[in-house]
PDB file of N, CA and C in Angstrom:
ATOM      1  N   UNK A   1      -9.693  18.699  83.970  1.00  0.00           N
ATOM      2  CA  UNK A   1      -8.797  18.006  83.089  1.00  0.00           C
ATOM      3  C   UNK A   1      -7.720  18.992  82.634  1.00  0.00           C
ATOM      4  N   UNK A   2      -6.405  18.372  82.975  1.00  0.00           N
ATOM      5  CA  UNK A   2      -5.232  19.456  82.287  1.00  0.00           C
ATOM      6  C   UNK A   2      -5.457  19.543  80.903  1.00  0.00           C
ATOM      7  N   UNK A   3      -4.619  20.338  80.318  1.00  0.00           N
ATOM      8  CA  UNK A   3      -4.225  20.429  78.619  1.00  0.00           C
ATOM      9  C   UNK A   3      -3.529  19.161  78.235  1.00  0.00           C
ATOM     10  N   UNK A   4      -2.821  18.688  79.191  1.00  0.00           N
ATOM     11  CA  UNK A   4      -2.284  17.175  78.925  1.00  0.00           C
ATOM     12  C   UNK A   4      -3.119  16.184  78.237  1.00  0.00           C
ATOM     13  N   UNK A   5      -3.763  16.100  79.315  1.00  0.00           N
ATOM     14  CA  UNK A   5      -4.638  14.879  79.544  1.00  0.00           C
ATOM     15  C   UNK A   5      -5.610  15.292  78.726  1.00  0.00           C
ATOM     16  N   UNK A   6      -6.237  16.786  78.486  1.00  0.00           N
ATOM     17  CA  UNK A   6      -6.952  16.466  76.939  1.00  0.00           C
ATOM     18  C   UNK A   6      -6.343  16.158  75.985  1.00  0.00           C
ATOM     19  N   UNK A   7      -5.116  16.702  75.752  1.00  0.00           N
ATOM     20  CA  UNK A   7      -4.477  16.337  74.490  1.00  0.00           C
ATOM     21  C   UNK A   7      -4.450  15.030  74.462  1.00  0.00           C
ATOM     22  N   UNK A   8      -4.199  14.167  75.577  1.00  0.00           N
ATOM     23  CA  UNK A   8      -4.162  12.624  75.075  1.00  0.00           C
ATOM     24  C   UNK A   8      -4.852  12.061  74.754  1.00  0.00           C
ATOM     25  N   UNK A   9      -6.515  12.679  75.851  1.00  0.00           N
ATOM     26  CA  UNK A   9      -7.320  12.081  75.449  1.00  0.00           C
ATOM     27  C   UNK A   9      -7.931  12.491  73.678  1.00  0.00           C
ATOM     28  N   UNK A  10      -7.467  13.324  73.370  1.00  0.00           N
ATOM     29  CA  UNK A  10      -7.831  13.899  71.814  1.00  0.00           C
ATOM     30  C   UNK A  10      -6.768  12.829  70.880  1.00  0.00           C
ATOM     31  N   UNK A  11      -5.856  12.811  71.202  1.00  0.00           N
ATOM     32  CA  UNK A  11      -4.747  11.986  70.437  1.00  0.00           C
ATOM     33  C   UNK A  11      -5.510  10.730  70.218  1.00  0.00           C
ATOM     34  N   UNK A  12      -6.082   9.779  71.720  1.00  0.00           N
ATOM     35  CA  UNK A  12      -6.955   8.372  71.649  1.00  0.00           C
ATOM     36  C   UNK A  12      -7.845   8.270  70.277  1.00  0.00           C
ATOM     37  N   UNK A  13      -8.869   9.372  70.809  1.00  0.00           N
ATOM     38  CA  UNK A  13      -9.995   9.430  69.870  1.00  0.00           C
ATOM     39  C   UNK A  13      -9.702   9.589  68.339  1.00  0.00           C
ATOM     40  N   UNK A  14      -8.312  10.546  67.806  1.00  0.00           N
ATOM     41  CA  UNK A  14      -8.326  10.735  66.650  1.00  0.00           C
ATOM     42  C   UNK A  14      -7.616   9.561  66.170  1.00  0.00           C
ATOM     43  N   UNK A  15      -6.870   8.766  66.626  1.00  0.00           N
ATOM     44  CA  UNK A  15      -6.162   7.342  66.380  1.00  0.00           C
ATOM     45  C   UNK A  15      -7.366   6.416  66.163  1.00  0.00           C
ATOM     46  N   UNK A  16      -8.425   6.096  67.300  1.00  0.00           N
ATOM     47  CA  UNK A  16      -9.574   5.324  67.161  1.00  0.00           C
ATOM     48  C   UNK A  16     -10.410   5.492  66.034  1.00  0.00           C
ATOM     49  N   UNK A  17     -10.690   6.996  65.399  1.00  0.00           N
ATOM     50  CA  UNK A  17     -11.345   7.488  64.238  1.00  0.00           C
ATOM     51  C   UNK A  17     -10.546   6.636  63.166  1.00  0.00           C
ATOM     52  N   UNK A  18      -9.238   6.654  63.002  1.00  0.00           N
ATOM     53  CA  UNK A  18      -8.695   6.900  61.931  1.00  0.00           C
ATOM     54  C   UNK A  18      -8.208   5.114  61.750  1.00  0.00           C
ATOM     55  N   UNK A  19      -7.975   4.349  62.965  1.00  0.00           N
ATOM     56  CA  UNK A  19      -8.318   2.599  62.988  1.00  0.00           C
ATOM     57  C   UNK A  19      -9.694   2.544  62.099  1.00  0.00           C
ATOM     58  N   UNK A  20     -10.599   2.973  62.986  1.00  0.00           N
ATOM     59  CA  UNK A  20     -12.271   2.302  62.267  1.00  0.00           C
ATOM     60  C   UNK A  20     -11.996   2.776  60.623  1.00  0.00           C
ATOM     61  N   UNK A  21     -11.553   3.679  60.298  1.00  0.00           N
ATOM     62  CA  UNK A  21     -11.914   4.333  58.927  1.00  0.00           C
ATOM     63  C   UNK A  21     -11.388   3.104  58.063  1.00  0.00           C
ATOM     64  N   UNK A  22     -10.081   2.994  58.609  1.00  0.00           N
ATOM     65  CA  UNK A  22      -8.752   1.912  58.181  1.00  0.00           C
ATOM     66  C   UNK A  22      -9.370   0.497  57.980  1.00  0.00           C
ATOM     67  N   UNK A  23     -10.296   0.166  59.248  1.00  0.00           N
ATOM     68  CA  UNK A  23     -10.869  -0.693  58.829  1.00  0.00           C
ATOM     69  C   UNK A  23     -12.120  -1.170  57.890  1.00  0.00           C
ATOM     70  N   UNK A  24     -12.255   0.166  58.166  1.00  0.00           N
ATOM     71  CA  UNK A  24     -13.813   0.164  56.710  1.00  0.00           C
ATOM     72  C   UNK A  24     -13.693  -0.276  55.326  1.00  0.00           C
ATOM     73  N   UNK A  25     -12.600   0.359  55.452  1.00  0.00           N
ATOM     74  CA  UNK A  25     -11.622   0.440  53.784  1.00  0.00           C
ATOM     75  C   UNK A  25     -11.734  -0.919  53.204  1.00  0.00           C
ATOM     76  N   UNK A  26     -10.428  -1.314  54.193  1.00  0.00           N
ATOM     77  CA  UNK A  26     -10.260  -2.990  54.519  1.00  0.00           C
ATOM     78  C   UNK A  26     -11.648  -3.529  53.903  1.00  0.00           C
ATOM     79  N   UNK A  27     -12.727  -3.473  54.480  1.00  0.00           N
ATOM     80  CA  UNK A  27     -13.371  -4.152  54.336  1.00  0.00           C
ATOM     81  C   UNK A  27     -14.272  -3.861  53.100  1.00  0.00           C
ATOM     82  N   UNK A  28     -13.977  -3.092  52.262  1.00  0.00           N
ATOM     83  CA  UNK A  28     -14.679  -2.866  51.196  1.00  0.00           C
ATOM     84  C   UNK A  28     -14.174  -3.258  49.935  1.00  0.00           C
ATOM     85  N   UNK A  29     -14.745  -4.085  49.525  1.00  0.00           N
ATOM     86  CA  UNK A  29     -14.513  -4.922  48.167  1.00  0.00           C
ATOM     87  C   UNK A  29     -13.714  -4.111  47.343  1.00  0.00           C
ATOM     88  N   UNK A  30     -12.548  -4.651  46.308  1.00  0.00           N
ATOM     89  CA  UNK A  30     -11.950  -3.699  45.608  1.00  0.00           C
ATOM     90  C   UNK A  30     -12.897  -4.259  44.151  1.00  0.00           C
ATOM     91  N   UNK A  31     -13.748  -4.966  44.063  1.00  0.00           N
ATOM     92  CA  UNK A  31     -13.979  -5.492  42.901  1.00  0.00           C
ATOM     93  C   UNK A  31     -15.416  -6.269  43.157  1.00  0.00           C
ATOM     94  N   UNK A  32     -16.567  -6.239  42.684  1.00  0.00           N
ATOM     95  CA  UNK A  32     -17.891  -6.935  42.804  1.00  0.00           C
ATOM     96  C   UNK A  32     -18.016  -7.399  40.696  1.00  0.00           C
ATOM     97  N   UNK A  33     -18.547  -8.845  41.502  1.00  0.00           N
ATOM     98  CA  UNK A  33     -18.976  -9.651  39.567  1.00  0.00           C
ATOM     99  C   UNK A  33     -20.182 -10.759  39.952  1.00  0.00           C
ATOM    100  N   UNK A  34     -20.994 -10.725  39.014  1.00  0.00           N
ATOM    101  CA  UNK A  34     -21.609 -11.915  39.269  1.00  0.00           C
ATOM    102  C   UNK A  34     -21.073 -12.520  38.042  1.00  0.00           C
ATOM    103  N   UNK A  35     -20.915 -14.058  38.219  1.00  0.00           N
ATOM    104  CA  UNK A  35     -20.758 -14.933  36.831  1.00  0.00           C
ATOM    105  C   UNK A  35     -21.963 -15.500  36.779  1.00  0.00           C
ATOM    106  N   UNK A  36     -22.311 -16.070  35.319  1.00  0.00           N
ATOM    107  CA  UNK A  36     -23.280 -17.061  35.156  1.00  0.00           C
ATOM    108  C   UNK A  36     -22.607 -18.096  34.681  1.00  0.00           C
ATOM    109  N   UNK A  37     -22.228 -19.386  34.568  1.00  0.00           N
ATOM    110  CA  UNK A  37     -21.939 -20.706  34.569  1.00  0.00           C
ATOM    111  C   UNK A  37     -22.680 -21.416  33.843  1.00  0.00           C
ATOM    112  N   UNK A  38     -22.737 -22.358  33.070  1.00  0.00           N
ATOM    113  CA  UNK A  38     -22.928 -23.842  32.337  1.00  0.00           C
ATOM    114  C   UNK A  38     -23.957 -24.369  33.535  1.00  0.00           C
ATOM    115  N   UNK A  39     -25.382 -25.137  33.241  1.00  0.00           N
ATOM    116  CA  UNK A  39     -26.182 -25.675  33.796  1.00  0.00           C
ATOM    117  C   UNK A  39     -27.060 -24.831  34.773  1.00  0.00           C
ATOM    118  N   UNK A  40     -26.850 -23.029  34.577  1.00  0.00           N
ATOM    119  CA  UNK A  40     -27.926 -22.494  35.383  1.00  0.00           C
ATOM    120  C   UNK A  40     -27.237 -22.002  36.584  1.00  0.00           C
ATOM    121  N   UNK A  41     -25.569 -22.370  36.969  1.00  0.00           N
ATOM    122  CA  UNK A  41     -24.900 -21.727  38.077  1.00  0.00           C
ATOM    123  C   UNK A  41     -24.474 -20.769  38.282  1.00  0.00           C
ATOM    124  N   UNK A  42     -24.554 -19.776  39.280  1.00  0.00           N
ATOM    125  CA  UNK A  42     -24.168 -18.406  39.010  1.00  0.00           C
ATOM    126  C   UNK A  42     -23.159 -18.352  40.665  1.00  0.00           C
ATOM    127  N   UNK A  43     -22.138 -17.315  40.466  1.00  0.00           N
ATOM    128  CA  UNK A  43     -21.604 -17.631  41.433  1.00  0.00           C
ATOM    129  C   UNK A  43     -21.732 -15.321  41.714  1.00  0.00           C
ATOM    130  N   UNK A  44     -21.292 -14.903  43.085  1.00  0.00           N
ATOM    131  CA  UNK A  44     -21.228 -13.898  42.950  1.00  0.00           C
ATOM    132  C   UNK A  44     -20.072 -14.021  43.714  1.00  0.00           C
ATOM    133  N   UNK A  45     -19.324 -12.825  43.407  1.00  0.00           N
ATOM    134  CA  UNK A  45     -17.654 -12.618  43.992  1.00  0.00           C
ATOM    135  C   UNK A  45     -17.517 -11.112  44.241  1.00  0.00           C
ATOM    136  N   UNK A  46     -17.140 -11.294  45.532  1.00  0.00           N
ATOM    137  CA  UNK A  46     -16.792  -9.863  46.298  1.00  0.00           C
ATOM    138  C   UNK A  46     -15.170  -9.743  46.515  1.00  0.00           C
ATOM    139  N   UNK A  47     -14.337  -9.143  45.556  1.00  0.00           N
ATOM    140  CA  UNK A  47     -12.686  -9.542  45.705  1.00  0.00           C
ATOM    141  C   UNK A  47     -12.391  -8.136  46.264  1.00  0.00           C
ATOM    142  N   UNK A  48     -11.254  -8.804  47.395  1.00  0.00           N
ATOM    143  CA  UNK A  48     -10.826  -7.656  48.814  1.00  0.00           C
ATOM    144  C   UNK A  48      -9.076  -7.809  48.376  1.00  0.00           C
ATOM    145  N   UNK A  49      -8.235  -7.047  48.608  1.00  0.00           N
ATOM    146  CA  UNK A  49      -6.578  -7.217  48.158  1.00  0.00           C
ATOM    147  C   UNK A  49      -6.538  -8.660  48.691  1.00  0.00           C
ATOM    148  N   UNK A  50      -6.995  -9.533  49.433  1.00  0.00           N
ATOM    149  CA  UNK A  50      -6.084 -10.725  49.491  1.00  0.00           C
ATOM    150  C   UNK A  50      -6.896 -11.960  49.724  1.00  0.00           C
ATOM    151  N   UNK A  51      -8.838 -11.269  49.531  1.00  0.00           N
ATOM    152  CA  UNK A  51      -8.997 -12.950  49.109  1.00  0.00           C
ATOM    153  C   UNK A  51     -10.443 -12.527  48.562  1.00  0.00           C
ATOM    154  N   UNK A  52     -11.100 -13.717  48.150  1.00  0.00           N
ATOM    155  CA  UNK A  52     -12.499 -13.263  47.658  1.00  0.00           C
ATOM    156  C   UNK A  52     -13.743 -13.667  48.558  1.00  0.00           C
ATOM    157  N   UNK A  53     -15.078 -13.281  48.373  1.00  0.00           N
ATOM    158  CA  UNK A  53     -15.911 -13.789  49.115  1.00  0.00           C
ATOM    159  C   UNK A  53     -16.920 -13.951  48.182  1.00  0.00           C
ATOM    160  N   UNK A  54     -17.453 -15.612  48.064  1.00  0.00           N
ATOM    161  CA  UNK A  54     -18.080 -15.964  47.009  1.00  0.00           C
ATOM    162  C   UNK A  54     -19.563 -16.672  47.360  1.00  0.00           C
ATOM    163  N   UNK A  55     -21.182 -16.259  47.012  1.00  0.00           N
ATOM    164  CA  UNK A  55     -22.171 -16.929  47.078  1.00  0.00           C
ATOM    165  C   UNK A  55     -22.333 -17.791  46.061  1.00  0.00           C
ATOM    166  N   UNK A  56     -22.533 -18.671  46.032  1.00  0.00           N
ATOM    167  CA  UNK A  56     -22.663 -19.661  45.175  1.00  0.00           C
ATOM    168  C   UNK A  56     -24.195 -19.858  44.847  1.00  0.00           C
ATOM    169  N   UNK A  57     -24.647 -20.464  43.512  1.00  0.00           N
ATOM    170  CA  UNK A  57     -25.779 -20.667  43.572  1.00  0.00           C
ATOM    171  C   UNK A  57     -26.535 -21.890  43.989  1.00  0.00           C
ATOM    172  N   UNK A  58     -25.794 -23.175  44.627  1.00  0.00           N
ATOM    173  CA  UNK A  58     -26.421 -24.100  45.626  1.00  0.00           C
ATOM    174  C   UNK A  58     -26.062 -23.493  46.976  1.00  0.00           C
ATOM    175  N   UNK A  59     -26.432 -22.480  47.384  1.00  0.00           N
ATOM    176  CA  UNK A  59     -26.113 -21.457  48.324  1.00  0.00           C
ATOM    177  C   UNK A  59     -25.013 -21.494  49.788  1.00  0.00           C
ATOM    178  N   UNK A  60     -24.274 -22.128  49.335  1.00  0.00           N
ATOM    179  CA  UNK A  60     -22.629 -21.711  49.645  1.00  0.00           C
ATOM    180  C   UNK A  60     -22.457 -20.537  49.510  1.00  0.00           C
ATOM    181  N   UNK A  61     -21.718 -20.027  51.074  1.00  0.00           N
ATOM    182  CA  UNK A  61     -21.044 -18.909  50.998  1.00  0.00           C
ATOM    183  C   UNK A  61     -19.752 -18.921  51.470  1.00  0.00           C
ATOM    184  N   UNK A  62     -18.966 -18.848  50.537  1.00  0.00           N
ATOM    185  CA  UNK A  62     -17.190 -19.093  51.080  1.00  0.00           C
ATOM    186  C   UNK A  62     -16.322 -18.267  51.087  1.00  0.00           C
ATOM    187  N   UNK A  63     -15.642 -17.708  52.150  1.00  0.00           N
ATOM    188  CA  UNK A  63     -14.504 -16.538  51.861  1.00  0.00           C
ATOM    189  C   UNK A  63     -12.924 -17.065  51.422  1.00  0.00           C
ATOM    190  N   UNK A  64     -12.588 -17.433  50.553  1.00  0.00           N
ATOM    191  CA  UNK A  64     -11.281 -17.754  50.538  1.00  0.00           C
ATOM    192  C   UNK A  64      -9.798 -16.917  49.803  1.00  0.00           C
ATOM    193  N   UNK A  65      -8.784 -17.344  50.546  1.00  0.00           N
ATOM    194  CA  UNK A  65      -7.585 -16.606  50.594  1.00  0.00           C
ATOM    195  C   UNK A  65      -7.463 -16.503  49.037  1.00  0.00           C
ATOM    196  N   UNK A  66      -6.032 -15.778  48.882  1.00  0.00           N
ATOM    197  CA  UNK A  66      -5.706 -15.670  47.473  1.00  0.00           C
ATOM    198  C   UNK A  66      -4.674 -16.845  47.808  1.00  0.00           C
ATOM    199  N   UNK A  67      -4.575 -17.002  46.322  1.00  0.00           N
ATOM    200  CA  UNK A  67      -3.126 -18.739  46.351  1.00  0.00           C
ATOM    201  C   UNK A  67      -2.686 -18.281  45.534  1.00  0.00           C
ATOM    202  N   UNK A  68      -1.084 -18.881  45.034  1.00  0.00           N
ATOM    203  CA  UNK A  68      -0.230 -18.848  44.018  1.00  0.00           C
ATOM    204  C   UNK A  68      -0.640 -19.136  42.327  1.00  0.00           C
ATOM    205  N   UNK A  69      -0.180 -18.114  41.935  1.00  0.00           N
ATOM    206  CA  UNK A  69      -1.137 -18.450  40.817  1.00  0.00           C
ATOM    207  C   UNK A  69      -0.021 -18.288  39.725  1.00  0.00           C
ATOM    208  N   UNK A  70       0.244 -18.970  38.320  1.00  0.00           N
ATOM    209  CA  UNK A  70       0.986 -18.249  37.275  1.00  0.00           C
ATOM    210  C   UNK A  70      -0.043 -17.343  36.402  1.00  0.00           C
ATOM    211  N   UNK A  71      -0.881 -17.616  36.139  1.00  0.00           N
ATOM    212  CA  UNK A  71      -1.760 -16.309  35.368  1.00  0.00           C
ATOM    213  C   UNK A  71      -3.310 -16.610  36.067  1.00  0.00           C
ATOM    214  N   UNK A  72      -3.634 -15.281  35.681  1.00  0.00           N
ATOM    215  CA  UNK A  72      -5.235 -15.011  36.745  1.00  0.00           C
ATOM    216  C   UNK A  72      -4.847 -14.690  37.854  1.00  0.00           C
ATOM    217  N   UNK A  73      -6.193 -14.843  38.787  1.00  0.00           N
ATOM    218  CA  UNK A  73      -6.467 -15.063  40.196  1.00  0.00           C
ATOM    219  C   UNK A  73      -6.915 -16.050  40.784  1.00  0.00           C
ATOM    220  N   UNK A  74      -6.249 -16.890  41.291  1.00  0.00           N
ATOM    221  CA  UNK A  74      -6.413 -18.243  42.084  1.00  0.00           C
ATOM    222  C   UNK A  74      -6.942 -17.867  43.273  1.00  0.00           C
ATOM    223  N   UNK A  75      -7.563 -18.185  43.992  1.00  0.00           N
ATOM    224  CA  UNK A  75      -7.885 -18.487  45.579  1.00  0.00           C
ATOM    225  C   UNK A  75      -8.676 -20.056  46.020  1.00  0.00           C
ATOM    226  N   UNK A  76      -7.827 -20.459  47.053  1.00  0.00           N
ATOM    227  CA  UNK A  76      -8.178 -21.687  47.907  1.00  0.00           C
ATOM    228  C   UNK A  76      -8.466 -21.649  48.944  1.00  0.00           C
ATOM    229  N   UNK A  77      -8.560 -22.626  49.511  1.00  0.00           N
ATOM    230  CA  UNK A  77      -9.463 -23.126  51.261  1.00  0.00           C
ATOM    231  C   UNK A  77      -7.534 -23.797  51.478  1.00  0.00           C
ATOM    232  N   UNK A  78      -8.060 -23.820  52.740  1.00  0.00           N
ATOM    233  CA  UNK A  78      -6.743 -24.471  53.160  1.00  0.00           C
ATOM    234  C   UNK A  78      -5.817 -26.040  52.727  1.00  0.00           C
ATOM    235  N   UNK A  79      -7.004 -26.631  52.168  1.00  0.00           N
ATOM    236  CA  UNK A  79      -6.275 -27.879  51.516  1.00  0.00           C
ATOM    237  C   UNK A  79      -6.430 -28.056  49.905  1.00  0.00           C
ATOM    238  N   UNK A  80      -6.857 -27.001  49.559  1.00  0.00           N
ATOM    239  CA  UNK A  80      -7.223 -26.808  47.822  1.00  0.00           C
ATOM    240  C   UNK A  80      -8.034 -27.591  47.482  1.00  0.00           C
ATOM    241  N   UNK A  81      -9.122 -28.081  48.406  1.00  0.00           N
ATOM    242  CA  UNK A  81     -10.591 -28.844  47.447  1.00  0.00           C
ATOM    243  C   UNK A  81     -11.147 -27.906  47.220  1.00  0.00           C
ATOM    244  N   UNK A  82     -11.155 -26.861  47.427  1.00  0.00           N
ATOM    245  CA  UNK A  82     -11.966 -25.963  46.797  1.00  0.00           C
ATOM    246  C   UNK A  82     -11.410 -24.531  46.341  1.00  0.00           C
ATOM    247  N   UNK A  83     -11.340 -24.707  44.747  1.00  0.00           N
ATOM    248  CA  UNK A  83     -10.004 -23.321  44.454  1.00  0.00           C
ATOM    249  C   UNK A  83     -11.136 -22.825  43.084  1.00  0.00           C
ATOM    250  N   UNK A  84     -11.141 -21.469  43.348  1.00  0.00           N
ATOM    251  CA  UNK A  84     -11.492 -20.570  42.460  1.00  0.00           C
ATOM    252  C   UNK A  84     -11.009 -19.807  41.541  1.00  0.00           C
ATOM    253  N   UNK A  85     -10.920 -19.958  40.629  1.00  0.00           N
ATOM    254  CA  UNK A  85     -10.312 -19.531  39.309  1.00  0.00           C
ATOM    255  C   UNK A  85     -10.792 -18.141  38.964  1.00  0.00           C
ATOM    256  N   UNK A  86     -10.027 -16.874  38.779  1.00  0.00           N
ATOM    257  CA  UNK A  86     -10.446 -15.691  37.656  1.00  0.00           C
ATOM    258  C   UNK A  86      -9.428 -15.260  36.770  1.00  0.00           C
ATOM    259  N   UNK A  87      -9.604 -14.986  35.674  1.00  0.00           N
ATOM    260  CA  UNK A  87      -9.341 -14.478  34.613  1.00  0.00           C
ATOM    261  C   UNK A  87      -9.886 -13.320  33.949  1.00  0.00           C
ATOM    262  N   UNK A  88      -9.629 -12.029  34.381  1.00  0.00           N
ATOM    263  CA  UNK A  88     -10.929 -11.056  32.921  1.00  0.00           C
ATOM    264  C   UNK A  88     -12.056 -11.519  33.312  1.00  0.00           C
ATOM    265  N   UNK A  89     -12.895 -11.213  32.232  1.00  0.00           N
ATOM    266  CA  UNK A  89     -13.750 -11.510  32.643  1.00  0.00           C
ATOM    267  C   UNK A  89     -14.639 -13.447  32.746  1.00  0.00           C
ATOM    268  N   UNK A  90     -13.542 -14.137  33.092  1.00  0.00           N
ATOM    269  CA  UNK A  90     -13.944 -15.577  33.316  1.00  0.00           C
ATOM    270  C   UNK A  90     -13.665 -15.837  34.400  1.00  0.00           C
ATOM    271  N   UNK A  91     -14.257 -17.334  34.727  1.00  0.00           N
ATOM    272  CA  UNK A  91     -14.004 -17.996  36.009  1.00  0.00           C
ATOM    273  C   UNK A  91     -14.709 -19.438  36.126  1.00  0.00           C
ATOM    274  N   UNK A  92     -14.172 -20.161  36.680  1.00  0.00           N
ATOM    275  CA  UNK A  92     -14.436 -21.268  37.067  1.00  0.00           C
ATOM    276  C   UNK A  92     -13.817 -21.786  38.700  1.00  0.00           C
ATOM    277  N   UNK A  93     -14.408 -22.848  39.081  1.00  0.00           N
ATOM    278  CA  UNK A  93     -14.563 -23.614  40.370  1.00  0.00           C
ATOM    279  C   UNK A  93     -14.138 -25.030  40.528  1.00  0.00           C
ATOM    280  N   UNK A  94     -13.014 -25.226  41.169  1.00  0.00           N
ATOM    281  CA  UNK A  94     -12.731 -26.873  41.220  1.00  0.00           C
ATOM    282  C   UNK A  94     -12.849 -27.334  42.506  1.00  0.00           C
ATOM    283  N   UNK A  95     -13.152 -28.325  42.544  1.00  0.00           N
ATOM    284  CA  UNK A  95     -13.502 -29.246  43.926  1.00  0.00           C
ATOM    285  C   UNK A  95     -12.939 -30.646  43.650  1.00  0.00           C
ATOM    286  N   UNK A  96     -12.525 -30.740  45.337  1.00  0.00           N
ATOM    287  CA  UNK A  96     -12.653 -32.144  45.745  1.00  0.00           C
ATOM    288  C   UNK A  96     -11.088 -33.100  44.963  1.00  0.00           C
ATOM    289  N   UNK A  97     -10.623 -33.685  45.554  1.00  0.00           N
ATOM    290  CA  UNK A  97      -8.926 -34.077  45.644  1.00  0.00           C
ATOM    291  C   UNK A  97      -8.860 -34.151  44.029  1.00  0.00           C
ATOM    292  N   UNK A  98      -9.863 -34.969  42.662  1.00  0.00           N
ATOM    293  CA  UNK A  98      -9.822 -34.964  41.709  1.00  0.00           C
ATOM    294  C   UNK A  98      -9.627 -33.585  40.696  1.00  0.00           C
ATOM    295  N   UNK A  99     -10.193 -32.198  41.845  1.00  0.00           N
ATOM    296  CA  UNK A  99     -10.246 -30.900  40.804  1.00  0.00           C
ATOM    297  C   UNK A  99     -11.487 -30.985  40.109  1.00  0.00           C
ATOM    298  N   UNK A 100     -12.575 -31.244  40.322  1.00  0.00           N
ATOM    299  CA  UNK A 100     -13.339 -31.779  39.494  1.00  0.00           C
ATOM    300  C   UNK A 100     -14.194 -30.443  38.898  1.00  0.00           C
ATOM    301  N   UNK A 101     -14.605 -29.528  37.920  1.00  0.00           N
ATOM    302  CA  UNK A 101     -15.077 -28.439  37.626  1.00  0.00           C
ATOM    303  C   UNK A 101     -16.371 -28.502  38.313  1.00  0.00           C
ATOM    304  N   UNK A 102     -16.414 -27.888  39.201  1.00  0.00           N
ATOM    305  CA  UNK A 102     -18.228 -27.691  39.508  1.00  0.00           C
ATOM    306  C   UNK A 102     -18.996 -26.488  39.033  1.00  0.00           C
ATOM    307  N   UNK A 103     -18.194 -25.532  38.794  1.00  0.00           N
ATOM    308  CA  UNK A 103     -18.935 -24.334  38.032  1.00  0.00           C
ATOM    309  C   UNK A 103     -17.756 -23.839  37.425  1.00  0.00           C
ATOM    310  N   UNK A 104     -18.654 -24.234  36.204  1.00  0.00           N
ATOM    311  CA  UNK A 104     -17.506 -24.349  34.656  1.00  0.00           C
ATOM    312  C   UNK A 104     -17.981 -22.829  33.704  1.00  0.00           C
ATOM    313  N   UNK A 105     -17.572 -22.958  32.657  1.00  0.00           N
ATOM    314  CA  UNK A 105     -17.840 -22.001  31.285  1.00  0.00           C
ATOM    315  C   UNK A 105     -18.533 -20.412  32.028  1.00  0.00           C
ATOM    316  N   UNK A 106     -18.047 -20.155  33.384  1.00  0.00           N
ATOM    317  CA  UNK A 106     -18.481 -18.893  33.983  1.00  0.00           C
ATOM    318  C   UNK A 106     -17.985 -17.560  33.251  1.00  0.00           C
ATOM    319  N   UNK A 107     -18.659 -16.645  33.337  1.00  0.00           N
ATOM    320  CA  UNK A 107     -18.703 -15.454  32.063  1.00  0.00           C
ATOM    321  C   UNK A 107     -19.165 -14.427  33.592  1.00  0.00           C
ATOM    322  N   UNK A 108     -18.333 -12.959  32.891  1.00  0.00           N
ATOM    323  CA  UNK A 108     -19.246 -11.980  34.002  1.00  0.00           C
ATOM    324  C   UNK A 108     -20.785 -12.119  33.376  1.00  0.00           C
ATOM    325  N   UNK A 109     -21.773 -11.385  33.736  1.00  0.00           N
ATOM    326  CA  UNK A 109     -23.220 -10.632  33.846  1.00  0.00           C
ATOM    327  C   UNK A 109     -22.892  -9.600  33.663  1.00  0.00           C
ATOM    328  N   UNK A 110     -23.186  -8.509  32.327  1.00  0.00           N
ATOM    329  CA  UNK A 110     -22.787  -7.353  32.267  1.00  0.00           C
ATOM    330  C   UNK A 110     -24.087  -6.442  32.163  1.00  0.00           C
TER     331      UNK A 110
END
């Protein structure tokens, strides 16, 4: 192998290192909460820069985008039946074309 062709092949590998790292990052939550909710519901939220990933406690697991929001953090599904509300430490859950609260009066777990 020339000096070339190691160097390139060294160039590959340190680019490939430095993708995976890039993507690790990416993938590591900037923010972990569990809420507890009104009637025993607890939701847990894993928030990434541009959307959240949420277990629910009728065990739904949903990743959804961030949406337009005027105050808080909004995130929806693609047709907004299902949009997640944060605030500090609050949050709530609306569903279904009415908005209807399905996990209401949510508080962190501290």
């Amino acid at each position: 192998m020339s000096n070339r062709q190691f160097s390139l092949a060294r160039l590959a590998v340190v680019g490939f290192a430095s993708l995976m790292t890039q993507q690790a990052l990416a993938e590591t939550p900037t923010a972990v909460a569990k809420f507890a909710c009104h009637d025993g519901k607890t939701i847990d939220a894993s928030f990434y820069a541009d959307s959240v990933n949420l277990k629910l406690s009728d065990g739904r697991s949903l990743k959804l985008p961030q949406a337009m929001s005027g105050s808080g953090a909004r995130y929806a599904n693609k047709d907004e039946s299902l949009v997640f509300w944060n605030k500090g430490d609050t949050a709530f859950i609306t569903e279904g074309a009415d908005g209807k609260e399905t996990y209401s009066g949510c508080v962190v777990v501290k």
